[in-house]
N, C-alpha and C. Protein backbone atom coordinates (compact mmCIF):
# COMPACT_ATOMS: atom_id res chain seq x y z
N UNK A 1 11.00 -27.32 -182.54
CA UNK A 1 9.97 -27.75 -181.64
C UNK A 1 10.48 -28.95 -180.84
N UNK A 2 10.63 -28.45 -179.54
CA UNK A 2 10.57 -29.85 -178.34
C UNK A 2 10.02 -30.78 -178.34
N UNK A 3 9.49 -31.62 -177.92
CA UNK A 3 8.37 -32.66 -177.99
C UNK A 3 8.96 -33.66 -176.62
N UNK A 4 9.33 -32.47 -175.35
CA UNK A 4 10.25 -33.38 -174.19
C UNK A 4 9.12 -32.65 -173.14
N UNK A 5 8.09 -33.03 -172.17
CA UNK A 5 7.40 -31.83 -170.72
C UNK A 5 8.71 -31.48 -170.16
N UNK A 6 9.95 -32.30 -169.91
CA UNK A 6 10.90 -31.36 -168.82
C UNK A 6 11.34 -30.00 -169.41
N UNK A 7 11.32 -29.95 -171.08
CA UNK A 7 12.04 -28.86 -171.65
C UNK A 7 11.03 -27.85 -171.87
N UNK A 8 10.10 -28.02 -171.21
CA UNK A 8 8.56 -27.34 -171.91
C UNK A 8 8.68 -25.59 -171.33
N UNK A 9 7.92 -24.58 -171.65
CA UNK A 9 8.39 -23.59 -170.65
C UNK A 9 7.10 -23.18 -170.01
N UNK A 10 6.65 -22.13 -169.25
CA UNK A 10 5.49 -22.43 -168.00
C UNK A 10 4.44 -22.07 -168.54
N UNK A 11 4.10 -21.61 -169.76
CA UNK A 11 2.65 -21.60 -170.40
C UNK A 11 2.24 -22.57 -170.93
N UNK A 12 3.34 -24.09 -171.31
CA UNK A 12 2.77 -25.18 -171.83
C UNK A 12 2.32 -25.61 -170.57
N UNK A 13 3.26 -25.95 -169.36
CA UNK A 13 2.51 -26.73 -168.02
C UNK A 13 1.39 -25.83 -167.66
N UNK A 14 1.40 -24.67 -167.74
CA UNK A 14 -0.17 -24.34 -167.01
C UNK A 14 -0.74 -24.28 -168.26
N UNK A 15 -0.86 -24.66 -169.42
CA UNK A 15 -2.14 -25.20 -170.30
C UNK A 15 -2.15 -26.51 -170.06
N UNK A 16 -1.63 -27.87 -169.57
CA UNK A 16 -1.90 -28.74 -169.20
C UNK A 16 -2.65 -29.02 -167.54
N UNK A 17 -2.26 -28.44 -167.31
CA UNK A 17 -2.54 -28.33 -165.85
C UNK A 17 -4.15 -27.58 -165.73
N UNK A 18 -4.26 -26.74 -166.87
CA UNK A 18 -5.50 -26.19 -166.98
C UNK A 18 -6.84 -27.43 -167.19
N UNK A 19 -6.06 -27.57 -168.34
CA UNK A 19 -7.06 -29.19 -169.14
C UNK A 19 -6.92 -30.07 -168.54
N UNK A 20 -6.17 -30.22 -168.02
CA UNK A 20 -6.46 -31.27 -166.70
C UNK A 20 -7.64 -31.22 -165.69
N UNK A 21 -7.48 -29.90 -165.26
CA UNK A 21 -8.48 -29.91 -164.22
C UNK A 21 -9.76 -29.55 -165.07
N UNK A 22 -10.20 -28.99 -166.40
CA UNK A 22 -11.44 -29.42 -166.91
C UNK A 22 -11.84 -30.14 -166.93
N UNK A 23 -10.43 -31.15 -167.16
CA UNK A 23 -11.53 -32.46 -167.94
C UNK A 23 -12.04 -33.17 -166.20
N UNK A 24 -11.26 -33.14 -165.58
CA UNK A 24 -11.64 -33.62 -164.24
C UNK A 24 -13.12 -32.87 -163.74
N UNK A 25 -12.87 -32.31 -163.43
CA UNK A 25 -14.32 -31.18 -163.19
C UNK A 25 -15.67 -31.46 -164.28
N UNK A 26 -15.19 -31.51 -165.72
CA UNK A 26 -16.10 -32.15 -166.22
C UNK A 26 -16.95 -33.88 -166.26
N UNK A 27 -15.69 -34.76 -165.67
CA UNK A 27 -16.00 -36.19 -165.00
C UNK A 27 -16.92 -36.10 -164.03
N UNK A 28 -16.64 -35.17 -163.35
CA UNK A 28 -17.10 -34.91 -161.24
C UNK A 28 -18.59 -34.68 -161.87
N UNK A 29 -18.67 -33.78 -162.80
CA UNK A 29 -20.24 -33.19 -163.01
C UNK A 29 -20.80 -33.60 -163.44
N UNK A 30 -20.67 -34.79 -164.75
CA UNK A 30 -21.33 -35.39 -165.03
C UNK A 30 -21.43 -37.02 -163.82
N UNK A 31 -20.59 -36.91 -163.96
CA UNK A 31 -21.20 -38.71 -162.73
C UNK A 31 -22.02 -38.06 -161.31
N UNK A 32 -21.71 -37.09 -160.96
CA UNK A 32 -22.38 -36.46 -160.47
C UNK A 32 -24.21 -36.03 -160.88
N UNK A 33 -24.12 -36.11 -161.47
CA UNK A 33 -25.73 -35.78 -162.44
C UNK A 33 -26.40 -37.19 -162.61
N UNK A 34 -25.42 -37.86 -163.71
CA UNK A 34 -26.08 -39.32 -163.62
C UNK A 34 -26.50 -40.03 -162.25
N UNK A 35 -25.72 -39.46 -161.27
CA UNK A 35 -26.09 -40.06 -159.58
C UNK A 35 -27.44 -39.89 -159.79
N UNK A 36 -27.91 -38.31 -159.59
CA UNK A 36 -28.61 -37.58 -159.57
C UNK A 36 -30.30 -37.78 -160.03
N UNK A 37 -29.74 -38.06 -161.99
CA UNK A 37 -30.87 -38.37 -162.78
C UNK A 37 -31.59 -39.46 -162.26
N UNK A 38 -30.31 -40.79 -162.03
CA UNK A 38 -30.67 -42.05 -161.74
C UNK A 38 -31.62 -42.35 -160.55
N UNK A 39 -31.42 -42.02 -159.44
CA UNK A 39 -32.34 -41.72 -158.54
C UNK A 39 -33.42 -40.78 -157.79
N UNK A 40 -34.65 -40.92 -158.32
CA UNK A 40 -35.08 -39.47 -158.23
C UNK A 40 -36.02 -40.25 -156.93
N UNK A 41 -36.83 -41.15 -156.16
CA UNK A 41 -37.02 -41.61 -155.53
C UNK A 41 -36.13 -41.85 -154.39
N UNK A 42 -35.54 -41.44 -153.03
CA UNK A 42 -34.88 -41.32 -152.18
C UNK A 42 -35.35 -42.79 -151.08
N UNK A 43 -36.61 -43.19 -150.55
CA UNK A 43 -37.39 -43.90 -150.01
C UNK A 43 -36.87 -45.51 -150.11
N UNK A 44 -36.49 -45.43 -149.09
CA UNK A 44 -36.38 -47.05 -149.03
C UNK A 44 -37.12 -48.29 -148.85
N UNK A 45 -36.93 -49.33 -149.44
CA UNK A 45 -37.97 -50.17 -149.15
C UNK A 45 -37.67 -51.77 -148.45
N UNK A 46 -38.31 -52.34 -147.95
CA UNK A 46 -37.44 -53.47 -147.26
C UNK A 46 -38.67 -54.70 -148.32
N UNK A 47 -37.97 -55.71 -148.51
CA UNK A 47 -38.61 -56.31 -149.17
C UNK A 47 -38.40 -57.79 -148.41
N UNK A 48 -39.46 -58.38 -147.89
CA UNK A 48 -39.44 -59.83 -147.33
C UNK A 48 -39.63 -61.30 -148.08
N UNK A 49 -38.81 -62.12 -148.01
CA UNK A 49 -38.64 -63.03 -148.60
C UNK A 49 -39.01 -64.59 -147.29
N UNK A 50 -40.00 -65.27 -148.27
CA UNK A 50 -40.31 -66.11 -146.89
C UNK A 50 -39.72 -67.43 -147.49
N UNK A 51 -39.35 -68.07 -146.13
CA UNK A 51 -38.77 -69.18 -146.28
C UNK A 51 -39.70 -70.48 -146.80
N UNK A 52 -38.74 -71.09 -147.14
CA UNK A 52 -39.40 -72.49 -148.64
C UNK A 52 -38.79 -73.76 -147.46
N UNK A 53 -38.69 -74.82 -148.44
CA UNK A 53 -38.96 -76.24 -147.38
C UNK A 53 -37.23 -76.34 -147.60
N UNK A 54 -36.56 -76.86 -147.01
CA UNK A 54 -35.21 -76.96 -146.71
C UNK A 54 -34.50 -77.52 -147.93
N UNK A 55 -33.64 -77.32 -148.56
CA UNK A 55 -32.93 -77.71 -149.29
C UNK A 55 -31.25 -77.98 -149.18
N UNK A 56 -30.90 -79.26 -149.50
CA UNK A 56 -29.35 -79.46 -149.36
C UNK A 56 -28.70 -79.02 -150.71
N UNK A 57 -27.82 -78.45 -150.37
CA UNK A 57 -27.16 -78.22 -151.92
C UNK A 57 -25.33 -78.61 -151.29
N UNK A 58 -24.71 -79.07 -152.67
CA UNK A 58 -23.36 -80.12 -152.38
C UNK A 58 -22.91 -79.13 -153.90
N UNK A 59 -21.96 -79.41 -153.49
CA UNK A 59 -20.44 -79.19 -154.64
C UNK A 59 -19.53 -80.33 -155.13
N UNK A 60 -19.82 -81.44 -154.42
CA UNK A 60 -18.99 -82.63 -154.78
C UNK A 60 -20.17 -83.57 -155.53
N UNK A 61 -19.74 -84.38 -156.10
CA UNK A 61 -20.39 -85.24 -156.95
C UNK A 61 -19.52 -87.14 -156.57
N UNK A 62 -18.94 -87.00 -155.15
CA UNK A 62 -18.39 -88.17 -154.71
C UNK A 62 -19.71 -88.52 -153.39
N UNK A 63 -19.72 -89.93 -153.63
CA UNK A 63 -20.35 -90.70 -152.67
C UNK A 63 -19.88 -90.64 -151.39
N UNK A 64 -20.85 -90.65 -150.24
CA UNK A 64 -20.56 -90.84 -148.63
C UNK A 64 -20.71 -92.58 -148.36
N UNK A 65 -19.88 -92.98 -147.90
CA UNK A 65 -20.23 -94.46 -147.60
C UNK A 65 -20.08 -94.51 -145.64
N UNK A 66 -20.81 -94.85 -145.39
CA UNK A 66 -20.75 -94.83 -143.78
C UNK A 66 -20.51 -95.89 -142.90
């Protein structure tokens, strides 16, 4: 027994090549679904946010001397 893919002969690569594309196809369909489940409401909504009294906000904690 080999245990090399270059020495493999063409029924091992097309059983990989097979399971490959299951398992892919099986990824696509399920994230695909969860899209799906997750949003069952399509409708968008705009949501308004009203403005408050002004605020300064700083990142430094050094004094301005003028």
């Amino acid at each position: 027994m080999n245990h090399s893919i270059y020495s493999a002969d063409r029924t091992t690569h097309l059983k990989i090549v097979v399971v490959a594309l299951v398992a892919g196809i099986a990824v696509a369909g399920f994230g695909i679904s969860a899209r799906l489940n997750a949003e069952t409401n399509y409708a968008q909504t705009a949501k308004v946010i009203k403005a408050g009294k002004p605020v300064v906000v700083t990142s430094s904690q050094a004094s301005l001397v003028r």
